[in-house]
Protein backbone atom coordinates (compact mmCIF):
# COMPACT_ATOMS: atom_id res chain seq x y z
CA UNK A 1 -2.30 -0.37 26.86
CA UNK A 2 -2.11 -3.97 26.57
CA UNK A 3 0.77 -6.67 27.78
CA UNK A 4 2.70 -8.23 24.99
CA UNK A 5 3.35 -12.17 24.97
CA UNK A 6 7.60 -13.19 25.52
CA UNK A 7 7.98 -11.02 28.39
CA UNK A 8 7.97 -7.63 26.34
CA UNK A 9 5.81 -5.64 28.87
CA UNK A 10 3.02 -3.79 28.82
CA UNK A 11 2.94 -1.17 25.68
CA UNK A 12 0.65 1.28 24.55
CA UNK A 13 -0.53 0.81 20.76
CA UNK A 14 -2.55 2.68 18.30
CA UNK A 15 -4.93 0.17 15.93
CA UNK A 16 -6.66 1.01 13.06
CA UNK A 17 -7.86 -1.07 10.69
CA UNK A 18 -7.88 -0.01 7.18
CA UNK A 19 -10.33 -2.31 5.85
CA UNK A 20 -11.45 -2.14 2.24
CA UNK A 21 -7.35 -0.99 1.70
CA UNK A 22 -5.69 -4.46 1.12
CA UNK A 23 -3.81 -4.71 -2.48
CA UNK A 24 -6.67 -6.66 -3.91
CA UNK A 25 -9.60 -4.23 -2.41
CA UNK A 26 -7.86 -1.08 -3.68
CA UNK A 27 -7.51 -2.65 -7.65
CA UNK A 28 -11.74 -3.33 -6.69
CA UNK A 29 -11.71 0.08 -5.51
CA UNK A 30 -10.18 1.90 -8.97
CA UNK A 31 -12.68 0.08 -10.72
CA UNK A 32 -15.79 1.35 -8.39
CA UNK A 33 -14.65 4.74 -8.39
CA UNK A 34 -12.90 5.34 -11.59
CA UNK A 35 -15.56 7.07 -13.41
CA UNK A 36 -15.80 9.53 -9.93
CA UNK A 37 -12.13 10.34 -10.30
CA UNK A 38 -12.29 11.38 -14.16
CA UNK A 39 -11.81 8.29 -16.44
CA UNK A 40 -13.56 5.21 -17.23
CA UNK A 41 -13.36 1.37 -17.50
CA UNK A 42 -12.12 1.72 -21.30
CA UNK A 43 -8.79 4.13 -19.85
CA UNK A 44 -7.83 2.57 -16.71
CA UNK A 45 -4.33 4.74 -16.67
CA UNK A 46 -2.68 2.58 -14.08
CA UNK A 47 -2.99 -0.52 -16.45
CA UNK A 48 -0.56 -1.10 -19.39
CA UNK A 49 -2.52 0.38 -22.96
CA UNK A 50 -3.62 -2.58 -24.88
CA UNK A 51 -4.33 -4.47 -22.10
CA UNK A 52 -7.50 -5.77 -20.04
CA UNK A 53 -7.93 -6.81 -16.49
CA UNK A 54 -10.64 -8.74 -15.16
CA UNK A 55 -11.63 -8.17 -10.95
CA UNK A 56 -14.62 -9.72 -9.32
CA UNK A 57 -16.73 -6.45 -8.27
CA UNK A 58 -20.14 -7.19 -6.17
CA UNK A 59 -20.30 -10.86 -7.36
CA UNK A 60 -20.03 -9.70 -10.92
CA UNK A 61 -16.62 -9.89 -13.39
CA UNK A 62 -16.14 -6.37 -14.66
CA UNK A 63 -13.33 -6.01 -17.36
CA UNK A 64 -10.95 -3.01 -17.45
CA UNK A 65 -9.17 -1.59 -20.78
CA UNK A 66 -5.52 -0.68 -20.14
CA UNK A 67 -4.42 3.47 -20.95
CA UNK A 68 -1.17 3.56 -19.13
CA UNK A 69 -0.23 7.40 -17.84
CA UNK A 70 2.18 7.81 -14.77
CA UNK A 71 0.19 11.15 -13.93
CA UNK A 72 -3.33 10.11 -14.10
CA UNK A 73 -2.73 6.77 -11.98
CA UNK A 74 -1.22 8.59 -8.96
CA UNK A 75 -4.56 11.00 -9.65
CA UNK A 76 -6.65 7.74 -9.42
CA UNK A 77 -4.98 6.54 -6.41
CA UNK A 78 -5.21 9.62 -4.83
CA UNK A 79 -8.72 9.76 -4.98
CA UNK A 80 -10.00 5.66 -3.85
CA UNK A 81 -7.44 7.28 -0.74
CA UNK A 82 -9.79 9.63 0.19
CA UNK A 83 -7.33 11.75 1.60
CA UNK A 84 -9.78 14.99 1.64
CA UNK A 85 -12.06 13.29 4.36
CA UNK A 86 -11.94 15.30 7.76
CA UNK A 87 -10.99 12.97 11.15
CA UNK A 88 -11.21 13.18 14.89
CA UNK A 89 -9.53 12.15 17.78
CA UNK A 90 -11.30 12.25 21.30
CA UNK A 91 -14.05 14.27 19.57
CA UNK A 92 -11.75 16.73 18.54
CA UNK A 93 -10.91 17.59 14.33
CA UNK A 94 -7.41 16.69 13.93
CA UNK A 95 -5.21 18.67 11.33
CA UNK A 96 -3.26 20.79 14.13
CA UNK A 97 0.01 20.40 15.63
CA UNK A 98 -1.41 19.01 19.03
CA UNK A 99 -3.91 16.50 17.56
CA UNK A 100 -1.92 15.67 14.24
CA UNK A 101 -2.99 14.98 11.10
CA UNK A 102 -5.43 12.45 9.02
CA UNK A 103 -4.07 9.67 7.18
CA UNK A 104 -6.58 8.67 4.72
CA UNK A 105 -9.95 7.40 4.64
CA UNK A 106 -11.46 9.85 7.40
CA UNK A 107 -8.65 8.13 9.73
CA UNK A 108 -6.71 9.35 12.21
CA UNK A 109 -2.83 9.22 11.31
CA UNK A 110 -2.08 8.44 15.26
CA UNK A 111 0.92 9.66 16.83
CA UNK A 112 2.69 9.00 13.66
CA UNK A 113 5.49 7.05 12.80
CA UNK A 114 8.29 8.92 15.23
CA UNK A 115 11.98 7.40 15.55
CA UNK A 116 10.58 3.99 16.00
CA UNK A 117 11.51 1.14 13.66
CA UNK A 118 8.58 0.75 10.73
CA UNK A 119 8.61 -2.84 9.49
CA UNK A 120 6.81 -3.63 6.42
CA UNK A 121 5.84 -7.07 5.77
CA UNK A 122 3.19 -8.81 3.50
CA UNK A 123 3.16 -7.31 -0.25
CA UNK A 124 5.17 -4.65 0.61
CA UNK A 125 8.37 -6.95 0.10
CA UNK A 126 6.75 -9.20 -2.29
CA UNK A 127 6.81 -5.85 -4.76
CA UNK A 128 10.33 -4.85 -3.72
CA UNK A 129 11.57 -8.41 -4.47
CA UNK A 130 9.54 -8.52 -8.23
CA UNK A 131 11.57 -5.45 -8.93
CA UNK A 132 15.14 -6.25 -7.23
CA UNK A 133 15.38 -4.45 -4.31
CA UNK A 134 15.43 -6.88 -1.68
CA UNK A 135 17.51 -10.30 -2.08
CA UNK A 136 17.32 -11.14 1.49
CA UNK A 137 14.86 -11.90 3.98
CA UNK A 138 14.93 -8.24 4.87
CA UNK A 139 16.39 -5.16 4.27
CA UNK A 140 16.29 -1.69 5.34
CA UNK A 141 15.06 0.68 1.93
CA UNK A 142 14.22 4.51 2.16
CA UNK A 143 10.58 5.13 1.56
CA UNK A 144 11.42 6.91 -1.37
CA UNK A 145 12.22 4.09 -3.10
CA UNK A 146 8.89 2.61 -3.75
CA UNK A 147 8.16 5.59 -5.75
CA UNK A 148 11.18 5.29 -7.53
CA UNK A 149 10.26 1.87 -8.67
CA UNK A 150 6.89 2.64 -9.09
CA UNK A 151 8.16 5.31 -11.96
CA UNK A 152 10.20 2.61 -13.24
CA UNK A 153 7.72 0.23 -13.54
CA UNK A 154 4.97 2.93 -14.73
CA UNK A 155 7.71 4.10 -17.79
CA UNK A 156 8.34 0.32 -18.39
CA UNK A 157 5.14 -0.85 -19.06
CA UNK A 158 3.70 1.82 -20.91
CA UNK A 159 5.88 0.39 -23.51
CA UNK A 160 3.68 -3.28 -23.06
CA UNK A 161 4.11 -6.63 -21.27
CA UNK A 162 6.51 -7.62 -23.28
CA UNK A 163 8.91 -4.81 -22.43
CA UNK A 164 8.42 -5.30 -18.83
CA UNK A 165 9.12 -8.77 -18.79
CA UNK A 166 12.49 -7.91 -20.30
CA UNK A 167 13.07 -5.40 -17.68
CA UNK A 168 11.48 -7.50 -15.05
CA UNK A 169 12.53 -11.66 -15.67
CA UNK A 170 10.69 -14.02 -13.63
CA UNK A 171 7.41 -12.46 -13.41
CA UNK A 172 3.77 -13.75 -14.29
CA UNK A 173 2.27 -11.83 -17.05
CA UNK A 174 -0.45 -11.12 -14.44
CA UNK A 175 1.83 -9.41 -11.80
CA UNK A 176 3.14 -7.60 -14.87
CA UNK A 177 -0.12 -6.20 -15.43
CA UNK A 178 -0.50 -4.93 -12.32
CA UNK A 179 2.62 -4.31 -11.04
CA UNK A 180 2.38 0.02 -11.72
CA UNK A 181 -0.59 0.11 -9.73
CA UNK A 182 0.58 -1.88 -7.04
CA UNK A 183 4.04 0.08 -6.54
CA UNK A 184 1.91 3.41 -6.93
CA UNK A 185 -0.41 2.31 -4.47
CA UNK A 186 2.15 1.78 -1.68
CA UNK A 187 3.81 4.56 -2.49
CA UNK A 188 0.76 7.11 -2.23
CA UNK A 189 -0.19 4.69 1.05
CA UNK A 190 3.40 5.75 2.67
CA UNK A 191 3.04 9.20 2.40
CA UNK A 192 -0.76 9.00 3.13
CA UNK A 193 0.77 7.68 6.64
CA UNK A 194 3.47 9.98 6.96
CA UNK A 195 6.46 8.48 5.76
CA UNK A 196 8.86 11.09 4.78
CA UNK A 197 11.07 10.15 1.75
CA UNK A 198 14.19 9.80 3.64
CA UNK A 199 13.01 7.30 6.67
CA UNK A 200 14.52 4.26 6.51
CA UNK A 201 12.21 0.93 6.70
CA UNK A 202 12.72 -2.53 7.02
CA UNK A 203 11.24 -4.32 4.63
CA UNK A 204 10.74 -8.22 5.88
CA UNK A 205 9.37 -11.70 4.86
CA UNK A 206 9.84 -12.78 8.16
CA UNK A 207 9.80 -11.51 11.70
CA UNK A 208 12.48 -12.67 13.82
CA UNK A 209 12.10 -12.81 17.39
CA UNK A 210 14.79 -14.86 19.53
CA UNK A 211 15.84 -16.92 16.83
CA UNK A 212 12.13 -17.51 15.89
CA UNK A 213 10.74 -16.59 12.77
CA UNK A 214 6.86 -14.69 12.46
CA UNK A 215 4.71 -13.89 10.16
CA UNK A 216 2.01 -10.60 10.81
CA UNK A 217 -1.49 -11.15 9.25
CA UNK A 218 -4.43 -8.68 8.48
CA UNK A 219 -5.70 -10.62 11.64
CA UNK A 220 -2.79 -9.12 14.07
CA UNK A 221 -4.94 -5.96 14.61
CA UNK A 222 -8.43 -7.76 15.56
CA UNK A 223 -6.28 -9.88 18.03
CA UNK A 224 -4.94 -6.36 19.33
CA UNK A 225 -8.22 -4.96 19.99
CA UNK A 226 -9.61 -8.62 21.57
CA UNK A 227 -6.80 -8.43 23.98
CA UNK A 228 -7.37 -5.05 25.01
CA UNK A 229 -11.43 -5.73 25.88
């Protein structure tokens, strides 16, 4: 329970960080774990075949071959989610109606994402804006849509870069390259957190807040828990 700043009143929050799960740690992650989940450096299914993708992993470059397949990257993903780990809450193994369920990552899913507004900042829009579905400074998608796109994207690219730069205008050949995993990722991360297909979320650049504009960092949930001490 802690007492926001502009004269919102006290509120109780839930915080948990999910470090280790940014968009740049997961793409280390599939390369740490890939031979663990069934394939290997030479078949990296979530990046276009023909392809390679270099990622700094433990100080060291480590070079990935491309073998696109829609299936096996949602498998992959899956699996760096460690959605199989048990959690608890108060000492007590969630998984049941009164305690709820696990996200991912041996994490508690919290209350869960109720009738509340869910605002999605950061990446999130920077991916629905590379692929069209947000012109503004926000807008209000179903969560289904991010695995819509990330099919699109998936079937696009498993034709090669040059395809998806037809479909997609505009873009770097580098977010080109990664741009299946990315959408795949935040899809499988929605549902992870309990984001049923149909709930509406607003998807923002900017938070506005009496005419003022804000931006949320990965730092917003270490300031959470330092106010609460």
């Amino acid at each position: 329970r802690i007492k926001l700043p502009f004269g919102s009143g006290p509120v109780h929050i839930y915080r948990h960080s999910y470090g280790g799960y940014g968009l740049y740690s997961a793409k280390v992650r599939s390369y740490k774990e890939i031979e663990q989940a069934g394939f290997g450096l030479k078949r990296h299914p979530c990046l276009p075949s023909g392809t390679t993708a270099s990622l700094r992993v433990q100080r060291r470059a480590v070079v990935a071959e491309g073998a696109m397949n829609r299936f096996s990257c949602t498998t992959l993903i899956d699996y760096i989610l460690h959605k199989e780990l048990p959690c608890t809450k108060d000492g007590q193994a969630a998984g049941s109606p009164k305690m709820g369920n696990c996200s991912f990552a041996g994490a508690w899913m919290g209350p869960g994402p109720g009738p509340q507004k869910v605002v999605l900042a950061s990446y999130f829009y920077d991916r629905m804006r590379d692929v069209g579905m947000v012109s503004n400074y926000s807008q209000t998608i179903r969560a289904a849509v991010f695995a819509e796109q990330a099919d699109r994207a998936c079937s696009v690219t498993g034709f090669g870069l040059n395809t998806s730069l037809l479909e997609f205008p505009g873009l770097s050949m580098e977010r080109l390259l990664w741009l299946c995993f990315d959408l795949t990722f935040q899809a499988r991360l929605l549902q992870a957190l309990g984001m049923a297909e149909s709930q509406e979320l607003l998807v923002v650049k900017k938070i506005q807040y009496h005419s003022l504009n804000f931006e949320a960092s990965w730092a917003l949930g270490v300031a959470i828990g330092q106010l609460n001490k």
